[in-house]
C-alpha atoms as a PDB file:
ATOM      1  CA  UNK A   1      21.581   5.444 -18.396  1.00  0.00           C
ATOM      2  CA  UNK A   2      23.855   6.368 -15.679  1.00  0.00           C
ATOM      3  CA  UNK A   3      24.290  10.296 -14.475  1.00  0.00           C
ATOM      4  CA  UNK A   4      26.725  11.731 -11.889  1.00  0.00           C
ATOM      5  CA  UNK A   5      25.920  14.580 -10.535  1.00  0.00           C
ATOM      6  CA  UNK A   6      28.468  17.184  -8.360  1.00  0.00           C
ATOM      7  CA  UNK A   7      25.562  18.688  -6.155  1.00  0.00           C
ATOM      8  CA  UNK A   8      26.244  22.154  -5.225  1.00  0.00           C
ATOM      9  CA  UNK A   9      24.701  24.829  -2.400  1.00  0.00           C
ATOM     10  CA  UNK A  10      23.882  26.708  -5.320  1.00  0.00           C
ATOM     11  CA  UNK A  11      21.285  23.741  -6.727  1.00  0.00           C
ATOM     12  CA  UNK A  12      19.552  23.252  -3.805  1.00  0.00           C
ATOM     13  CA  UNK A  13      19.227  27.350  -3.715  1.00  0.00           C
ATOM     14  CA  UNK A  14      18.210  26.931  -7.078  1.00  0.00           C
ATOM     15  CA  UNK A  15      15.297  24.670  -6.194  1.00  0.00           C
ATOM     16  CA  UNK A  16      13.948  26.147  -2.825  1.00  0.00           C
ATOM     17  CA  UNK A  17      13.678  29.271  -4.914  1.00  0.00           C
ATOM     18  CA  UNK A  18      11.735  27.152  -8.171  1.00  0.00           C
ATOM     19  CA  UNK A  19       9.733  25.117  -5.397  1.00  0.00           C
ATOM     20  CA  UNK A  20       8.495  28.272  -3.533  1.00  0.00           C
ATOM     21  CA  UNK A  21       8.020  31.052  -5.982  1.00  0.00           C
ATOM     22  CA  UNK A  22       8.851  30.458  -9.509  1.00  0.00           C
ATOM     23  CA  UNK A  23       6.865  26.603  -9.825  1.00  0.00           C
ATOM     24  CA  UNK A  24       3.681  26.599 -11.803  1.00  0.00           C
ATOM     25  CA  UNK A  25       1.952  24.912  -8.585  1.00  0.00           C
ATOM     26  CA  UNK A  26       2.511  28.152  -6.600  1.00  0.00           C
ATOM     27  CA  UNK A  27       0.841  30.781  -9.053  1.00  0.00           C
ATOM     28  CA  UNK A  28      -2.204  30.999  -6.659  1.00  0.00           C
ATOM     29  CA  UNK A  29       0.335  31.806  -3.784  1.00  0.00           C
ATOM     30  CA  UNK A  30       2.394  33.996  -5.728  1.00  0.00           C
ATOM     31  CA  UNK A  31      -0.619  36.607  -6.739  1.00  0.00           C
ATOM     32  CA  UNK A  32      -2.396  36.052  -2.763  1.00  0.00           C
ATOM     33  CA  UNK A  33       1.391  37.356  -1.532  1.00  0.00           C
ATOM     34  CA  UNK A  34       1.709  40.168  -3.806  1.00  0.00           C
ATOM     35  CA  UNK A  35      -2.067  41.394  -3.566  1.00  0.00           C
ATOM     36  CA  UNK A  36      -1.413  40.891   0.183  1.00  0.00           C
ATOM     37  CA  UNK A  37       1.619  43.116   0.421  1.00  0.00           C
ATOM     38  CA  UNK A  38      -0.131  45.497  -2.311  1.00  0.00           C
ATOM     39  CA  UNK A  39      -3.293  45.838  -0.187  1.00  0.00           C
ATOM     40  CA  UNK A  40      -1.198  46.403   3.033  1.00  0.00           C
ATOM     41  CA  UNK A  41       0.943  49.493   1.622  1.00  0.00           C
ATOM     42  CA  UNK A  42      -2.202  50.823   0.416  1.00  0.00           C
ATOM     43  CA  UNK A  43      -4.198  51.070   3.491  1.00  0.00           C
ATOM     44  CA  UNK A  44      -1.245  52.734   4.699  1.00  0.00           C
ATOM     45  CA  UNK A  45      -2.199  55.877   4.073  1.00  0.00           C
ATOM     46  CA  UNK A  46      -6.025  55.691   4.960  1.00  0.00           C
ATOM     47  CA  UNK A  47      -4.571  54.654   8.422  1.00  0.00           C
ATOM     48  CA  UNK A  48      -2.390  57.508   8.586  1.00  0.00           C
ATOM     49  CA  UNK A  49      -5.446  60.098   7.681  1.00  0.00           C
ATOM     50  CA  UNK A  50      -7.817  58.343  10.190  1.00  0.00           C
ATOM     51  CA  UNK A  51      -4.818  59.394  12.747  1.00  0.00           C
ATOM     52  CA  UNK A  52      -3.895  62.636  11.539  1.00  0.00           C
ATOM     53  CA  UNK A  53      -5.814  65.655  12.828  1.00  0.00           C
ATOM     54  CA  UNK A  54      -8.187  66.573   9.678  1.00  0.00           C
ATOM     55  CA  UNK A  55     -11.274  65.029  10.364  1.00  0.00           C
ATOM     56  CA  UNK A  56     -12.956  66.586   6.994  1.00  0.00           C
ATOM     57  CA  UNK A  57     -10.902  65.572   3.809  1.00  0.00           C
ATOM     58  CA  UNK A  58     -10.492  67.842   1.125  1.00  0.00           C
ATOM     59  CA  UNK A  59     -10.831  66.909  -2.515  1.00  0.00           C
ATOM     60  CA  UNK A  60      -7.087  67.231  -2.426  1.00  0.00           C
ATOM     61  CA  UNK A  61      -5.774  65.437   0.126  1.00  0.00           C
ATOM     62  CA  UNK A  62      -8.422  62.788  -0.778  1.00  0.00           C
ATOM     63  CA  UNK A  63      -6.667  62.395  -4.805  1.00  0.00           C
ATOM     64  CA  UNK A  64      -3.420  62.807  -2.729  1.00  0.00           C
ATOM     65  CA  UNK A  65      -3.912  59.567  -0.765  1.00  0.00           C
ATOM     66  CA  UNK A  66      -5.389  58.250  -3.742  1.00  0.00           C
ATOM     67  CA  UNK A  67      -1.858  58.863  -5.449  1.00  0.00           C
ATOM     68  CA  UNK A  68       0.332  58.006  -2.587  1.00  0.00           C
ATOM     69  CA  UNK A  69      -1.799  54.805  -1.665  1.00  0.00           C
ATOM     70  CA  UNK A  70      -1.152  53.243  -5.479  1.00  0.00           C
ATOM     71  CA  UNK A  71       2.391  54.085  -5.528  1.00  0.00           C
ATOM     72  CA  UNK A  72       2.675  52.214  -1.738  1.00  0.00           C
ATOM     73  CA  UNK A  73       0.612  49.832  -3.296  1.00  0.00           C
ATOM     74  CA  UNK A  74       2.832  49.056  -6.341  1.00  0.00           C
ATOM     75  CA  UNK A  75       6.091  49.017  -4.008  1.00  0.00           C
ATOM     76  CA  UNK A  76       4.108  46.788  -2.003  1.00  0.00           C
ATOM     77  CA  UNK A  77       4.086  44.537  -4.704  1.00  0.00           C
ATOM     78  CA  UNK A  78       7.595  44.875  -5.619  1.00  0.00           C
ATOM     79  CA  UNK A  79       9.071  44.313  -2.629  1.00  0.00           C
ATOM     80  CA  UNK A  80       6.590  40.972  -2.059  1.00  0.00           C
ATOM     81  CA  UNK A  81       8.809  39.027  -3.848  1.00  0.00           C
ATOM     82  CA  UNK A  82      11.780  40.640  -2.941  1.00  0.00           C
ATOM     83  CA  UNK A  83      11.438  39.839   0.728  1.00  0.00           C
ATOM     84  CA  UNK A  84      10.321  36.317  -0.481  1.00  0.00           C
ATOM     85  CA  UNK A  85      13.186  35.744  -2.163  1.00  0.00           C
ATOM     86  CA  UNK A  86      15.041  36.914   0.661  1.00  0.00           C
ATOM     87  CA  UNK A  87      13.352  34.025   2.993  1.00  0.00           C
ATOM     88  CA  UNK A  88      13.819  31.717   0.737  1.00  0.00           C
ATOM     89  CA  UNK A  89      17.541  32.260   0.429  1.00  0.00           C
ATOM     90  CA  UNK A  90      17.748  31.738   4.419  1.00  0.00           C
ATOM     91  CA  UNK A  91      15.301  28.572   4.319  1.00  0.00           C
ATOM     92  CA  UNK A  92      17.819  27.438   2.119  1.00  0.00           C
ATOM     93  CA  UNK A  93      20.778  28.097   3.791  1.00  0.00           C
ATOM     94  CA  UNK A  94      19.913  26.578   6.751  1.00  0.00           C
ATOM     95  CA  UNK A  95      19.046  23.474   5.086  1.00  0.00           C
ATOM     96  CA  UNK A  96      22.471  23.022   3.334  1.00  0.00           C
ATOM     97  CA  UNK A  97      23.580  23.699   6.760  1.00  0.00           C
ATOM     98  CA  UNK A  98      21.831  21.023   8.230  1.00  0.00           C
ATOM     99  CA  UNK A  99      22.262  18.464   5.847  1.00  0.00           C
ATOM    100  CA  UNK A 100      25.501  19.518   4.422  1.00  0.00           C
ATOM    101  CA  UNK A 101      26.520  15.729   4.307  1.00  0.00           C
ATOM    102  CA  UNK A 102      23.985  14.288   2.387  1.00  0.00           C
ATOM    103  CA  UNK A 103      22.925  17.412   0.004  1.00  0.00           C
ATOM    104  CA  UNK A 104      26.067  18.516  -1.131  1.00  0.00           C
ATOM    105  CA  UNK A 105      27.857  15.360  -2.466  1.00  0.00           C
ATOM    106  CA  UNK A 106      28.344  13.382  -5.546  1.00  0.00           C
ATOM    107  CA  UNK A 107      25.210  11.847  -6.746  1.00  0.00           C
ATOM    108  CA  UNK A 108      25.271   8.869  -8.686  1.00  0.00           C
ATOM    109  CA  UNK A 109      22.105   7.923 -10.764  1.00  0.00           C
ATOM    110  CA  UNK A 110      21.362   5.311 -12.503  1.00  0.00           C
ATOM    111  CA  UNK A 111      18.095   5.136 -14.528  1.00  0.00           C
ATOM    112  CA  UNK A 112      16.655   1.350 -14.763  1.00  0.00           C
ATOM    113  CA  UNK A 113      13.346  -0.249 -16.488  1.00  0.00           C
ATOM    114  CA  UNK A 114      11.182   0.640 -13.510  1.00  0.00           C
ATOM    115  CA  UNK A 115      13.004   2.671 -11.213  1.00  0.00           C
ATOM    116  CA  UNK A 116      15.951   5.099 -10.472  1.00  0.00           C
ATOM    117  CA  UNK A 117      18.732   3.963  -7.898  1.00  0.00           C
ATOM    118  CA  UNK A 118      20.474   6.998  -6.018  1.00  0.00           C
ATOM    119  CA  UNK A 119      24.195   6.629  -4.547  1.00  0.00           C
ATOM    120  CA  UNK A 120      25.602   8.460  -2.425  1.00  0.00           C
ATOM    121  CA  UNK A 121      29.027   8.430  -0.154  1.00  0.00           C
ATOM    122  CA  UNK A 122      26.368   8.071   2.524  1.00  0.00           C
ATOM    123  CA  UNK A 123      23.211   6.493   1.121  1.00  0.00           C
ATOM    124  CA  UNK A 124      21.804   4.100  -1.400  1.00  0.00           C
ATOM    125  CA  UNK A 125      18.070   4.127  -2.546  1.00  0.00           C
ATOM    126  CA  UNK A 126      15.787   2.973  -5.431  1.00  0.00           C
ATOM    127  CA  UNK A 127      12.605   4.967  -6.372  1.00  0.00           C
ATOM    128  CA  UNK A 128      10.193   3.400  -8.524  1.00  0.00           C
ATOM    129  CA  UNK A 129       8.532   5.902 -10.979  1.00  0.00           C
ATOM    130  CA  UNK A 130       5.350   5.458  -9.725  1.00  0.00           C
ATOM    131  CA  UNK A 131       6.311   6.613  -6.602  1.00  0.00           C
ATOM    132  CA  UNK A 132       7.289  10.093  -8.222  1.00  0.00           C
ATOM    133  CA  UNK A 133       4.882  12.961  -7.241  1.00  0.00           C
ATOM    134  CA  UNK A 134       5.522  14.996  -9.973  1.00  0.00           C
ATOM    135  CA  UNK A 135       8.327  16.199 -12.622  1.00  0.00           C
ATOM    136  CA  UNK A 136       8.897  19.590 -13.073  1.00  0.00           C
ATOM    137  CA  UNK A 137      11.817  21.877 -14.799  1.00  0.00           C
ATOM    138  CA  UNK A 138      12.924  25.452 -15.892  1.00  0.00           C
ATOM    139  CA  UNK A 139      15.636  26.267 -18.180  1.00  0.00           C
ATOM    140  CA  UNK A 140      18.111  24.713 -16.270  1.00  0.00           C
ATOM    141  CA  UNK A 141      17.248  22.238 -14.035  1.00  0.00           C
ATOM    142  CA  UNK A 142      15.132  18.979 -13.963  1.00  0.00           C
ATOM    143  CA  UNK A 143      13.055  18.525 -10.347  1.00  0.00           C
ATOM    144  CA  UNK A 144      11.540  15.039  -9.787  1.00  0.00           C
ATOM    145  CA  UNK A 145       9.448  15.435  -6.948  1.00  0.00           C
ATOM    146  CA  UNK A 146       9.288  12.702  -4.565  1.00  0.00           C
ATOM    147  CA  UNK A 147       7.097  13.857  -2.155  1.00  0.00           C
ATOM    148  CA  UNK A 148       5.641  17.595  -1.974  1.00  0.00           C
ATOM    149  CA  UNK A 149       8.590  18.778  -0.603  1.00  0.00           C
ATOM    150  CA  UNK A 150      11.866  16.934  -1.768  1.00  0.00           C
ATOM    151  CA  UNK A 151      12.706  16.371  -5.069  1.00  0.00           C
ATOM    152  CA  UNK A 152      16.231  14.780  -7.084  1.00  0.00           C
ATOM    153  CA  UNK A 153      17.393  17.761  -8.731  1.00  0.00           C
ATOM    154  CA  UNK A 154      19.177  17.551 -11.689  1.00  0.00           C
ATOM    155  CA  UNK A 155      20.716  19.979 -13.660  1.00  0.00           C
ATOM    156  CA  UNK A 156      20.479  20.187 -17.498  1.00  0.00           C
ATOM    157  CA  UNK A 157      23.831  20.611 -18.322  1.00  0.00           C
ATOM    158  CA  UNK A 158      24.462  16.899 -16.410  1.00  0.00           C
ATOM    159  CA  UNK A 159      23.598  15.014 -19.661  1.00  0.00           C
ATOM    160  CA  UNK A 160      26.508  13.864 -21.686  1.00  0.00           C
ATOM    161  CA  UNK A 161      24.058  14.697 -24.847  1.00  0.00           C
ATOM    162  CA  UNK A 162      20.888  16.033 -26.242  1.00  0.00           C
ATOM    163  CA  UNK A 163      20.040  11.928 -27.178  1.00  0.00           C
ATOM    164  CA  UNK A 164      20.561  11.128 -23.631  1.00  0.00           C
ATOM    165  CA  UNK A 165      18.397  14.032 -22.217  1.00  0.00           C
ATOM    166  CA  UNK A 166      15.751  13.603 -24.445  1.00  0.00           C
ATOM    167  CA  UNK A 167      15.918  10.056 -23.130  1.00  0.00           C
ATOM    168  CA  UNK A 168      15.603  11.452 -19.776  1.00  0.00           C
ATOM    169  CA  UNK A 169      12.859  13.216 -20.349  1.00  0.00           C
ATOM    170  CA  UNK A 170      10.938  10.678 -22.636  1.00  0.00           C
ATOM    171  CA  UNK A 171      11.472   8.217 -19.448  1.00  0.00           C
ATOM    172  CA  UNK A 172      10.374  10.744 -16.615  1.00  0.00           C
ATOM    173  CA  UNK A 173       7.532  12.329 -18.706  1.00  0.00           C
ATOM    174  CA  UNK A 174       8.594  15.292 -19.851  1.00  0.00           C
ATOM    175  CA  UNK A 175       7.721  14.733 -23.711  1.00  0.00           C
END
C-alpha cells in the first residue's frame, strides 16, 4: 500500500497539541496541571488575608474567601489548559520553523511486509514495525510513534478508501 501525504504546519500543530495534552498517555499530567493551577488560584486569597490588616477573621469574610477561593480555583483550572494550549502552539511553531524543510513536504509512504519506507524530497528511511513505540489516533489523525517524541503522522482523510484504512490499521495495530 502506498500513501502520499501533503504535510502541513497545521498537522504537526495538530500533533504537538494530541502528544502533549489530549493523548491518553498524558491523563496523569493533564489532572497534576489543572489541580496545580486550581490549588494556586485558591491559596490566593488566604495569602491575601494573611497580608491584609484583620488579624481576627470574621465568619464572613472567612465564607467570603471560601467563595472567592473556589471561583479562583475553578478559573484556575480553566485557564490551565488554556495557557497550555497556548505553549504548545509556540513549541510548535518553532519547530515548523526549524525544520520547515523536512516537516512540511510531500511524504511518500509505502507500507511493506515488515516495514514502512518514508520518502522525502530530502530523505529516505525504512522503519521496521517493531521498532514502532506505539500507535495512537483521534478522529482525524493516525500517530505512529517512533520514539517518545516523534511520530509519522498521518491524517485520516489520506486513505484512498475505508478497505485501505482498515488495512492500515489492521497492519499497524489498531484493530
Amino acid at each position: 500500500m502506498n500513501l502520499q501525504i501533503n504535510q502541513k504546519p497545521e498537522d504537526i500543530f495538530h500533533f504537538y497539541r494530541f502528544h502533549y495534552w489530549y493523548s491518553p498517555d498524558r491523563k496523569i499530567y493533564r489532572l497534576k496541571y489543572k489541580v496545580g493551577f486550581g490549588c494556586f488560584f485558591l491559596l490566593m486569597p488566604l495569602v491575601f488575608f494573611y497580608f491584609s490588616y484583620e488579624k481576627i477573621p470574621s465568619a464572613a469574610l472567612i465564607l467570603n474567601l471560601i467563595i472567592v477561593g473556589l471561583l479562583l480555583a475553578g478559573l484556575g483550572v480553566y485557564l490551565a489548559k488554556e495557557l497550555a494550549m497556548n505553549h504548545i502552539g509556540k513549541v510548535a511553531e518553532k519547530a515548523v520553523q526549524d525544520a520547515r524543510n523536512d516537516l512540511i513536504n510531500t511524504i511518500n509512504m509505502i507500507f511493506r511486509e515488515e516495514s514502512v519506507l518514508i520518502k522525502t524530497q530530502n530523505i529516505e528511511r525504512s522503519i521496521n514495525y517493531s521498532a514502532v513505540q506505539k500507535a495512537m489516533q483521534d478522529k482525524d489523525y493516525y500517530f505512529i510513534y517512533i520514539d517518545s517524541l516523534s511520530a509519522l503522522i498521518i491524517p485520516k482523510k489520506a486513505f484512498s478508501s475505508n478497505e485501505e484504512r482498515l488495512t492500515f490499521e489492521k497492519k499497524m495495530g489498531y484493530l
